[in-house]
N, C-alpha and C. Protein backbone atom coordinates (compact mmCIF):
# COMPACT_ATOMS: atom_id res chain seq x y z
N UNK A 1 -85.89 -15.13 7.89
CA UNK A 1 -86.50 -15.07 6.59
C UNK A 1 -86.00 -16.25 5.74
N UNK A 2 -87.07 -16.81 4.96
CA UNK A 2 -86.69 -18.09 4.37
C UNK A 2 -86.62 -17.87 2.68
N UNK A 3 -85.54 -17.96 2.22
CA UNK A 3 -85.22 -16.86 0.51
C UNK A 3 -85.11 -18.40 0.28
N UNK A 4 -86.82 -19.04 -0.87
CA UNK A 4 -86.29 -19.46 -2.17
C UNK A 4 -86.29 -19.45 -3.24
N UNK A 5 -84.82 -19.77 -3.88
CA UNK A 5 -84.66 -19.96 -4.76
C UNK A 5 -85.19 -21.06 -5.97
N UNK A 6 -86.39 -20.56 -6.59
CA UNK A 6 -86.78 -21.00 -7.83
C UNK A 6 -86.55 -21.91 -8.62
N UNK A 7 -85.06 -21.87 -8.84
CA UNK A 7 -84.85 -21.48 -10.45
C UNK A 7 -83.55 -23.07 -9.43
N UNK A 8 -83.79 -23.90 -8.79
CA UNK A 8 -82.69 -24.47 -8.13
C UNK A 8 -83.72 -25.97 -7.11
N UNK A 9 -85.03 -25.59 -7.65
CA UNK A 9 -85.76 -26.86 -7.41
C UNK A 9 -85.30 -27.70 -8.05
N UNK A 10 -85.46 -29.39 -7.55
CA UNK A 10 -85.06 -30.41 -8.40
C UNK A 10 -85.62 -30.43 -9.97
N UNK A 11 -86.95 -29.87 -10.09
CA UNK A 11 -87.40 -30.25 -11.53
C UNK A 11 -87.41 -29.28 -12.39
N UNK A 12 -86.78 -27.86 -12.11
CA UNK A 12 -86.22 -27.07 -12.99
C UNK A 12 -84.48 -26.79 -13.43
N UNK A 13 -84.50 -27.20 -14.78
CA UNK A 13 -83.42 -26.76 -15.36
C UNK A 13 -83.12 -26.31 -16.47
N UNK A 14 -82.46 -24.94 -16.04
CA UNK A 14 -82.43 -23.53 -16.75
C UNK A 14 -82.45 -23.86 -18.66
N UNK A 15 -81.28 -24.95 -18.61
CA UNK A 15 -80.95 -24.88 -19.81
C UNK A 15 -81.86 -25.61 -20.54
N UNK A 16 -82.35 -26.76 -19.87
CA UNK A 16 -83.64 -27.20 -20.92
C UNK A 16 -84.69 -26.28 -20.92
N UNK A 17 -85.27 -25.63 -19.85
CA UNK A 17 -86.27 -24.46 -19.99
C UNK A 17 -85.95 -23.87 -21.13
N UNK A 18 -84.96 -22.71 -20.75
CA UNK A 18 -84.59 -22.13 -21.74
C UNK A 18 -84.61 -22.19 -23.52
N UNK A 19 -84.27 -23.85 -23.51
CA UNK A 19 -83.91 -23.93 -25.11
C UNK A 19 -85.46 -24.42 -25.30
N UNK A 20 -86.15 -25.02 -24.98
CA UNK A 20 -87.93 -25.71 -24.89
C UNK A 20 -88.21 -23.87 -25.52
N UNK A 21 -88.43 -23.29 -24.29
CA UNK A 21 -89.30 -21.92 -24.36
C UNK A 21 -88.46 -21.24 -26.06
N UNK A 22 -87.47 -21.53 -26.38
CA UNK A 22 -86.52 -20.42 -26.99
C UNK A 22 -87.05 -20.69 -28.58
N UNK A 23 -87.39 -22.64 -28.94
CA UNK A 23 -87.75 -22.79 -29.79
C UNK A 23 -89.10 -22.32 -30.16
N UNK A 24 -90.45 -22.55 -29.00
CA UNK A 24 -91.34 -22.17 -29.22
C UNK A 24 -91.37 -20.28 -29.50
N UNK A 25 -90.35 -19.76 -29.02
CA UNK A 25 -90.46 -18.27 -29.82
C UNK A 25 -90.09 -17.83 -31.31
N UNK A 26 -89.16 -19.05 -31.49
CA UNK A 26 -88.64 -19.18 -32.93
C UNK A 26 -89.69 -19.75 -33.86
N UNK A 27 -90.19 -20.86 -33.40
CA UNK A 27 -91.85 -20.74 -34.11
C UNK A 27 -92.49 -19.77 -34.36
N UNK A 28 -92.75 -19.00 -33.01
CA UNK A 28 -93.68 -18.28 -33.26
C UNK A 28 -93.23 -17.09 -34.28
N UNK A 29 -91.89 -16.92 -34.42
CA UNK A 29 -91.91 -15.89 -35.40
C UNK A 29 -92.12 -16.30 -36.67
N UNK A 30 -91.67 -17.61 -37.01
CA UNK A 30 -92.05 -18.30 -38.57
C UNK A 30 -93.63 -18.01 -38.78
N UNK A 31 -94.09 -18.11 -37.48
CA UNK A 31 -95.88 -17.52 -38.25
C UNK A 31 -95.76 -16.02 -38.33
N UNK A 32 -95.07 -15.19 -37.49
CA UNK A 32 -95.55 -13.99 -38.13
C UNK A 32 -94.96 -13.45 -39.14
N UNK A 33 -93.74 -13.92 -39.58
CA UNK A 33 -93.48 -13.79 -40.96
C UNK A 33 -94.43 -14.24 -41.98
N UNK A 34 -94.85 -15.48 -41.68
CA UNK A 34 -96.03 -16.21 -43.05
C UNK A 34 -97.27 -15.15 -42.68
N UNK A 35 -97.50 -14.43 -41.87
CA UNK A 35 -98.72 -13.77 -41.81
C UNK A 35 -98.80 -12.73 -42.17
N UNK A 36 -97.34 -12.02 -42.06
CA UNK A 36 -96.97 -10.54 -43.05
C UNK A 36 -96.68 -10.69 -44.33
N UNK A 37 -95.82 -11.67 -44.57
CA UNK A 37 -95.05 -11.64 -46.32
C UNK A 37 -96.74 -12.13 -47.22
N UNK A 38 -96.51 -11.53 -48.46
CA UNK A 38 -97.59 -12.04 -49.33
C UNK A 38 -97.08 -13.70 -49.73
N UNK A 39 -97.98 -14.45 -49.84
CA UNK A 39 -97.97 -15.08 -50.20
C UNK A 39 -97.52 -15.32 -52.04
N UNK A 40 -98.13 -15.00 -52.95
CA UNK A 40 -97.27 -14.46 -53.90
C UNK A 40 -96.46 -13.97 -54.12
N UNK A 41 -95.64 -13.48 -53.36
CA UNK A 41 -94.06 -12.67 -53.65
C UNK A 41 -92.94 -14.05 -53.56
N UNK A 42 -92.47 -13.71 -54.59
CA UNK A 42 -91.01 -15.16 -54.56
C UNK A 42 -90.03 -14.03 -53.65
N UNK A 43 -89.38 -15.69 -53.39
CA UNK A 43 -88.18 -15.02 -52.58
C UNK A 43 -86.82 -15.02 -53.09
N UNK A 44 -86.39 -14.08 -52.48
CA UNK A 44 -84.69 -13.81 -53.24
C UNK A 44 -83.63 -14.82 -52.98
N UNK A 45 -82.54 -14.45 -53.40
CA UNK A 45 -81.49 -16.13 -53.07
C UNK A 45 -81.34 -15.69 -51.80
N UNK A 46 -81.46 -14.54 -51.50
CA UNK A 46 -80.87 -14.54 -50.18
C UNK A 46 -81.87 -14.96 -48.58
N UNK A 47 -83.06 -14.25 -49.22
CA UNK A 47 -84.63 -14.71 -48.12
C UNK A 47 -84.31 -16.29 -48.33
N UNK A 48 -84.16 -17.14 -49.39
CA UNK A 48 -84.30 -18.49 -49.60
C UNK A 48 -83.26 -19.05 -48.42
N UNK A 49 -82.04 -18.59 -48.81
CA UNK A 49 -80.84 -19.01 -47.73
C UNK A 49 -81.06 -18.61 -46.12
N UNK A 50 -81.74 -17.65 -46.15
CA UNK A 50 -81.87 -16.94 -44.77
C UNK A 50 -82.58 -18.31 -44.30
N UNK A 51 -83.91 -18.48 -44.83
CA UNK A 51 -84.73 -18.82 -44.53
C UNK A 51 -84.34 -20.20 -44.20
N UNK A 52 -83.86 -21.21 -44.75
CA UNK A 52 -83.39 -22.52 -45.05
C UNK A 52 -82.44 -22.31 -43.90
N UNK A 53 -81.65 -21.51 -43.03
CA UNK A 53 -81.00 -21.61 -42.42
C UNK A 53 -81.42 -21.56 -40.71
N UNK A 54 -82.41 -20.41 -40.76
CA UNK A 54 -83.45 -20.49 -39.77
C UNK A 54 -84.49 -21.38 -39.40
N UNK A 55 -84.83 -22.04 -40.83
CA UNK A 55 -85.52 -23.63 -40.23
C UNK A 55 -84.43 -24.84 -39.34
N UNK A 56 -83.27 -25.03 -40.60
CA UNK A 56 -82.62 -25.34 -39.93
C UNK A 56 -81.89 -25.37 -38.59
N UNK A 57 -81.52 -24.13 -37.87
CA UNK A 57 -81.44 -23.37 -36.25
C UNK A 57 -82.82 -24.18 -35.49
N UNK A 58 -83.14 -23.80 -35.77
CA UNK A 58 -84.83 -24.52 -35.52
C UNK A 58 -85.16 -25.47 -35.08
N UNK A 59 -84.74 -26.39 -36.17
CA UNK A 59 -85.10 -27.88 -35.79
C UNK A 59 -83.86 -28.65 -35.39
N UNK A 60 -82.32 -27.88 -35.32
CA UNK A 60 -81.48 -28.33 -34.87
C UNK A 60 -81.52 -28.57 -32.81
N UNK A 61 -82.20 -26.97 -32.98
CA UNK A 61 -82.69 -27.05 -31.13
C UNK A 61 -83.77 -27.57 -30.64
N UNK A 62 -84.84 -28.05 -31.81
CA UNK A 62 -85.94 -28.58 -31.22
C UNK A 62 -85.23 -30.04 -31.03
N UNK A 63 -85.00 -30.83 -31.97
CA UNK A 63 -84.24 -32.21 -31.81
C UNK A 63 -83.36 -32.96 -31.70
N UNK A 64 -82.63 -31.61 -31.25
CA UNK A 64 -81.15 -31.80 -30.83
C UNK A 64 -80.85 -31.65 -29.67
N UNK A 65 -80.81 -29.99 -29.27
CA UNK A 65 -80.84 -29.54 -28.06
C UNK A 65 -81.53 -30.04 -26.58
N UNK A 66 -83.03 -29.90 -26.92
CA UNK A 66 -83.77 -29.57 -26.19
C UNK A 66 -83.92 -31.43 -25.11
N UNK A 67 -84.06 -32.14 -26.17
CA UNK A 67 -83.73 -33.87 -25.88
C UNK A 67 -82.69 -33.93 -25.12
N UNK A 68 -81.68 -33.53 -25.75
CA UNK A 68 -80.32 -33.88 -24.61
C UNK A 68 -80.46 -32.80 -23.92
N UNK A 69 -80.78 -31.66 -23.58
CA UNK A 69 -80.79 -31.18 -22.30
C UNK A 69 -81.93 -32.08 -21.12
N UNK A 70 -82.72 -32.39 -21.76
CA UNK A 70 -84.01 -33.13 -20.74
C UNK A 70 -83.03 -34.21 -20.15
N UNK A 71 -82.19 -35.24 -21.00
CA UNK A 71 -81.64 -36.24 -20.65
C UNK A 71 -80.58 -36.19 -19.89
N UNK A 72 -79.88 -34.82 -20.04
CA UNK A 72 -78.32 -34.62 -19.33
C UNK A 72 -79.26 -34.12 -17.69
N UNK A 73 -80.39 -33.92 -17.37
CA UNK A 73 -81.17 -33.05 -16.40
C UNK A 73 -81.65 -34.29 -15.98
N UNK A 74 -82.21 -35.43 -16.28
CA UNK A 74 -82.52 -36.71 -15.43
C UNK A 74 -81.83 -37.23 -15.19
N UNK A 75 -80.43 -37.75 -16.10
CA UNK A 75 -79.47 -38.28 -15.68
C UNK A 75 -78.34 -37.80 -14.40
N UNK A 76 -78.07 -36.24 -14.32
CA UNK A 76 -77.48 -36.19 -13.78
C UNK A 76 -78.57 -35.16 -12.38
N UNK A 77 -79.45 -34.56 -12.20
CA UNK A 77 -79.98 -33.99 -11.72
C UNK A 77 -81.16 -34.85 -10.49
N UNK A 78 -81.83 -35.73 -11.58
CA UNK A 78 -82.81 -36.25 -10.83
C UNK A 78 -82.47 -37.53 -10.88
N UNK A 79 -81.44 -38.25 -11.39
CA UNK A 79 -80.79 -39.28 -10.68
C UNK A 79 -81.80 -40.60 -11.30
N UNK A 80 -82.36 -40.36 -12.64
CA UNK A 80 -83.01 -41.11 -13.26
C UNK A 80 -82.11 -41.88 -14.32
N UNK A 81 -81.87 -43.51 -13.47
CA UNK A 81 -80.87 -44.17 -14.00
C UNK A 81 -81.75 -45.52 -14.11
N UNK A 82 -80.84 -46.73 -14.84
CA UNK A 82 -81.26 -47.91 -14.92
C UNK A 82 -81.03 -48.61 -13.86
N UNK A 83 -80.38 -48.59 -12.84
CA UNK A 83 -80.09 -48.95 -11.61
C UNK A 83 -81.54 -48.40 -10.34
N UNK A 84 -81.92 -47.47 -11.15
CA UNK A 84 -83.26 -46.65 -10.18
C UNK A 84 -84.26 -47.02 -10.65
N UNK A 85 -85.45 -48.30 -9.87
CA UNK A 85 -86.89 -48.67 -10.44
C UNK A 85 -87.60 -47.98 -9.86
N UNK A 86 -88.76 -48.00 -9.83
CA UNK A 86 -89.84 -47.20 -10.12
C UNK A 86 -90.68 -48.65 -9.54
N UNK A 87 -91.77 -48.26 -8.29
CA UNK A 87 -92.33 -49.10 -7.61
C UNK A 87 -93.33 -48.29 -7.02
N UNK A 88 -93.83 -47.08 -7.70
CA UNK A 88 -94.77 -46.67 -7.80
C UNK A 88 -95.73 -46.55 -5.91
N UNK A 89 -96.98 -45.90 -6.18
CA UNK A 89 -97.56 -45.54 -4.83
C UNK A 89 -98.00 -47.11 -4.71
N UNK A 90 -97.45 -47.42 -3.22
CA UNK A 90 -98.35 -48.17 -2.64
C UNK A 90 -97.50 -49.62 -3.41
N UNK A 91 -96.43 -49.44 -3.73
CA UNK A 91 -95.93 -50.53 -4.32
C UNK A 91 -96.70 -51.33 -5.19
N UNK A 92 -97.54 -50.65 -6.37
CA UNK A 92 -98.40 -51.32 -7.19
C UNK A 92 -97.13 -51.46 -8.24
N UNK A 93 -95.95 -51.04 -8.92
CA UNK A 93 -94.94 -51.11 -9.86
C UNK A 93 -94.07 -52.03 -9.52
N UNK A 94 -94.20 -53.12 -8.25
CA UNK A 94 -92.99 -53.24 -7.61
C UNK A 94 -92.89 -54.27 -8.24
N UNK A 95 -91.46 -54.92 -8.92
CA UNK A 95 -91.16 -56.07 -10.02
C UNK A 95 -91.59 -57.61 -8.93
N UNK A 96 -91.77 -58.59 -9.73
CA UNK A 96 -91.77 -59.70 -9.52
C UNK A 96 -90.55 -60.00 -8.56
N UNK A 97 -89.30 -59.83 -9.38
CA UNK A 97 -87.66 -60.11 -8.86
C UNK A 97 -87.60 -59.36 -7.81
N UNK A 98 -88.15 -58.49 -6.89
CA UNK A 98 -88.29 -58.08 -5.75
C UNK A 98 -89.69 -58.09 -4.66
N UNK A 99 -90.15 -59.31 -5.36
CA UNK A 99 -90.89 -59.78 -4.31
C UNK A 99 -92.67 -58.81 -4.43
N UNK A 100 -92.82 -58.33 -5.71
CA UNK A 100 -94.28 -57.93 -6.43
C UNK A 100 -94.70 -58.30 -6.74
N UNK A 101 -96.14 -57.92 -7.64
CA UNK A 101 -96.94 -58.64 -8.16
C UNK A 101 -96.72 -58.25 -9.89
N UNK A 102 -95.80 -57.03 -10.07
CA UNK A 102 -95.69 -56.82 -11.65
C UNK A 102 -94.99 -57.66 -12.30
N UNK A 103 -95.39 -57.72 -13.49
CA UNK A 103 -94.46 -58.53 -14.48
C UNK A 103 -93.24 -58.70 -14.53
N UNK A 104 -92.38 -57.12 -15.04
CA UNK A 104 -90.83 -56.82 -15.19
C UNK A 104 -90.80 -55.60 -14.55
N UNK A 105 -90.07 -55.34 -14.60
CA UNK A 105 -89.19 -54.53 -14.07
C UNK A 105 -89.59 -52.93 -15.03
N UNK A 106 -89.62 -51.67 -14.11
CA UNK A 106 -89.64 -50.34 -14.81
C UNK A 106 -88.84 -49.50 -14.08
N UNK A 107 -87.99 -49.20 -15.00
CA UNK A 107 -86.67 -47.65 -14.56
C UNK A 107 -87.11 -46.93 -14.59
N UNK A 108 -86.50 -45.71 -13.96
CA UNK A 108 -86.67 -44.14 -14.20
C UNK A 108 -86.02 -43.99 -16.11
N UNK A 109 -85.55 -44.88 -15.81
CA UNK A 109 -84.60 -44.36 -17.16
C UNK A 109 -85.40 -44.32 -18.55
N UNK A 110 -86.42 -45.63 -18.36
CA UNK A 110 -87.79 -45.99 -19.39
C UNK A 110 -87.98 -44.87 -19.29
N UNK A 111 -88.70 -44.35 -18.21
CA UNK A 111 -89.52 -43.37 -17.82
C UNK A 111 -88.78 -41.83 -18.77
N UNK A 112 -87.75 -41.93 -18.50
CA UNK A 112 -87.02 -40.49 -18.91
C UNK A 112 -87.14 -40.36 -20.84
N UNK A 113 -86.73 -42.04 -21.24
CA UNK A 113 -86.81 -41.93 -22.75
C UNK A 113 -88.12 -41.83 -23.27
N UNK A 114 -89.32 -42.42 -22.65
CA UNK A 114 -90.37 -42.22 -22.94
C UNK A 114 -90.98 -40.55 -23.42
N UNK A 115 -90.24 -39.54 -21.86
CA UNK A 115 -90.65 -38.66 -22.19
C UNK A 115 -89.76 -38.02 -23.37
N UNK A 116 -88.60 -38.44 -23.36
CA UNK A 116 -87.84 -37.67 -24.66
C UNK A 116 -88.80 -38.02 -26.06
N UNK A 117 -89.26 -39.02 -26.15
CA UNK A 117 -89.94 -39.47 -27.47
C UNK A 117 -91.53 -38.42 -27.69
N UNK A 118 -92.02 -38.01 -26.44
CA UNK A 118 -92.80 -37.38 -26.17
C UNK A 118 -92.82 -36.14 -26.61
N UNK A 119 -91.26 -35.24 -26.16
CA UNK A 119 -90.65 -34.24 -26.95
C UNK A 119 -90.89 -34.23 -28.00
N UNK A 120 -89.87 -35.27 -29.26
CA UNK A 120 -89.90 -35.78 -30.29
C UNK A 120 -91.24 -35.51 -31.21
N UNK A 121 -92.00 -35.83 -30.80
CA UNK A 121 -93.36 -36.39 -31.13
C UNK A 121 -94.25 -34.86 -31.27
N UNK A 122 -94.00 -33.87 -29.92
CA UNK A 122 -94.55 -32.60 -29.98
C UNK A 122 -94.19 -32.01 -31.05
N UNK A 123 -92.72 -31.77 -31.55
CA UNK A 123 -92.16 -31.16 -32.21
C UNK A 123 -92.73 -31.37 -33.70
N UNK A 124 -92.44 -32.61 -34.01
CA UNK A 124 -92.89 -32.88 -35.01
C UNK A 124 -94.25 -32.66 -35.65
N UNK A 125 -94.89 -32.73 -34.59
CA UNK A 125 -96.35 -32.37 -35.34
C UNK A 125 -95.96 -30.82 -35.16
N UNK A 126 -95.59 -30.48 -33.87
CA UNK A 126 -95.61 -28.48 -34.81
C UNK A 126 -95.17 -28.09 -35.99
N UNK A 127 -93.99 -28.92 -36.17
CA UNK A 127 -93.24 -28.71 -37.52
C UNK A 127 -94.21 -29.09 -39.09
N UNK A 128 -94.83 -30.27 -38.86
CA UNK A 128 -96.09 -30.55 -39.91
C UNK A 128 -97.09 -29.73 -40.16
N UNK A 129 -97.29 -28.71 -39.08
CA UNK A 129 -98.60 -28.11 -39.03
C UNK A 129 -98.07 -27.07 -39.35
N UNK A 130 -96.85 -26.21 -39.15
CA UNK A 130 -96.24 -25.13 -39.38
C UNK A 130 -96.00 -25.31 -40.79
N UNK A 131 -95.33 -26.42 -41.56
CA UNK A 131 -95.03 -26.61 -42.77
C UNK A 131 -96.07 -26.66 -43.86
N UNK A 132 -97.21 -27.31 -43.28
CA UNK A 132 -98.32 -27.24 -43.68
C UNK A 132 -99.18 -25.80 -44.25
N UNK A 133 -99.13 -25.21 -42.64
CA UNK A 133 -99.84 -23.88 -43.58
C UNK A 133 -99.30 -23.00 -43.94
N UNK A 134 -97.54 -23.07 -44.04
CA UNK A 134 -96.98 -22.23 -45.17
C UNK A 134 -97.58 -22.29 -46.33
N UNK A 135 -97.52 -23.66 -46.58
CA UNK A 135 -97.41 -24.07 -48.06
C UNK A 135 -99.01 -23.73 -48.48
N UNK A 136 -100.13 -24.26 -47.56
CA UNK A 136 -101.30 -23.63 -48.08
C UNK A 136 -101.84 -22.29 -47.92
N UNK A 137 -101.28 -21.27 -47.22
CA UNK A 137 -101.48 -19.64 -46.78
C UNK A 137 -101.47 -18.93 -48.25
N UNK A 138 -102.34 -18.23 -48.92
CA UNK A 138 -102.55 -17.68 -49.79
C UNK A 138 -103.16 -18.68 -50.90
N UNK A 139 -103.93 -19.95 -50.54
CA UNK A 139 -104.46 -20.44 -51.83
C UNK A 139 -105.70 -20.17 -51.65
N UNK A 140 -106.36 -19.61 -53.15
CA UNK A 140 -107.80 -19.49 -53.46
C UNK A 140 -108.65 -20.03 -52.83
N UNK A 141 -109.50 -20.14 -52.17
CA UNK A 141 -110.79 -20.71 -51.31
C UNK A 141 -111.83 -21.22 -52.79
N UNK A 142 -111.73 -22.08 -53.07
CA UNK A 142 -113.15 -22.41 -54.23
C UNK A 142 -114.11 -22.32 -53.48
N UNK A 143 -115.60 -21.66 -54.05
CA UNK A 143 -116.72 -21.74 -53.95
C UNK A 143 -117.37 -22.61 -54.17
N UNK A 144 -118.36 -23.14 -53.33
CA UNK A 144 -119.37 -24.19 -53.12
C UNK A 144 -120.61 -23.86 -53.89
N UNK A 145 -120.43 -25.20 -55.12
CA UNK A 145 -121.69 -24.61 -55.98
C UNK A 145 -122.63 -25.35 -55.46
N UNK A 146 -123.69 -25.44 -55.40
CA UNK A 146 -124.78 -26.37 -55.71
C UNK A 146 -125.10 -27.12 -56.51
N UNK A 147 -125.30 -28.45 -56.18
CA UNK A 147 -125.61 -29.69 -56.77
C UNK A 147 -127.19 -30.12 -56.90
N UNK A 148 -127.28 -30.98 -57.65
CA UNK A 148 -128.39 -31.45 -57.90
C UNK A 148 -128.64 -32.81 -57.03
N UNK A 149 -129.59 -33.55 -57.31
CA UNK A 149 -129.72 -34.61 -56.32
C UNK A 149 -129.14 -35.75 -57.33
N UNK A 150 -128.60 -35.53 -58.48
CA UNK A 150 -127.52 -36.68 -59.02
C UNK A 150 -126.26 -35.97 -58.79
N UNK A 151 -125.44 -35.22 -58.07
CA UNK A 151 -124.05 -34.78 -57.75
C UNK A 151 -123.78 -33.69 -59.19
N UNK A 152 -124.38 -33.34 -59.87
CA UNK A 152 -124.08 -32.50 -60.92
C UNK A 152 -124.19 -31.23 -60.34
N UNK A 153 -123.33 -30.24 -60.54
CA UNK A 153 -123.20 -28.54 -60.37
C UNK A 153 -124.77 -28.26 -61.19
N UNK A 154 -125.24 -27.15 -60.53
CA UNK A 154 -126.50 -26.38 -60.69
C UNK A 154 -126.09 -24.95 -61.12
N UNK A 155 -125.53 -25.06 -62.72
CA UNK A 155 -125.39 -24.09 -62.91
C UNK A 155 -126.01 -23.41 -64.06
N UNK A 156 -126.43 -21.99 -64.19
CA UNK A 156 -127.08 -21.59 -65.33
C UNK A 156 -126.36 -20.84 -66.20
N UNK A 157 -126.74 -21.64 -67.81
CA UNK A 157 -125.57 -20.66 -68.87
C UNK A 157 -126.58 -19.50 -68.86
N UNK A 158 -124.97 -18.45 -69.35
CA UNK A 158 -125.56 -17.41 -69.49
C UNK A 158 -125.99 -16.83 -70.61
């Protein structure tokens, strides 16, 4: 019988999984709080502090954590170093200085920061879009009046 183990392939590791998946649950509860609390209700010193502290947790593991776990997992796992190029299928990547047709030279290591910026980049827009419809969740919807064919409202006094 052939037992494998999962969780011990080269391109899984626990601890970046883990903290990736852990933030996206911590998101997800910031929406279901904004989807229960009224929007009109102020918050207490203490919801304020709670709160300010849990963003903070937050974005400490989205752009802290989660980056250096990806990086401590190529560097030491998949062996994605500056010493390791990248010469691609069929040797279409393969540098000039080794006898190719590419320009310069490409590392795993490019390759690894690229995707950290990639991270970076996800996060941030969740964080914009999350921040975003806090701040607009409970504003008035204005009604669409009708205009005239010079842009003037079509409205009748009463």
């Amino acid at each position: 019988m052939l037992a494998i183990d999962i969780l011990r392939w080269p391109g899984m590791n626990q601890a970046f999984l883990f903290s990736f998946f852990l933030t996206l649950v911590l998101i997800g509860g910031i929406i279901v709080v904004g989807m229960r609390r009224p929007a009109d209700r102020k918050a207490t010193w203490g919801e304020a502090i709670f709160g300010a502290t849990y963003v903070f947790a937050v974005m400490f593991i989205a752009f802290g954590v989660v980056p250096h776990q990806f990086i401590d997992h190529a560097d030491k796992e998949l062996g994605w170093r500056k010493d390791n190029l990248i010469f691609g299928p069929f040797d279409i990547l393969k540098p000039q200085s080794f006898g190719g047709q590419f320009p310069f030279d490409v590392s795993y290591e490019a390759i690894r920061d690229i995707i950290v910026v990639v991270i970076h980049v996800f996060y941030f827009v969740i964080m914009g879009l999350i921040f975003a419809w806090w701040q607009k969740r409970g504003a008035a919807k204005t009604k669409e009046v009708a205009t005239s064919s010079y842009g003037r409202p079509l409205a009748r006094k009463a």
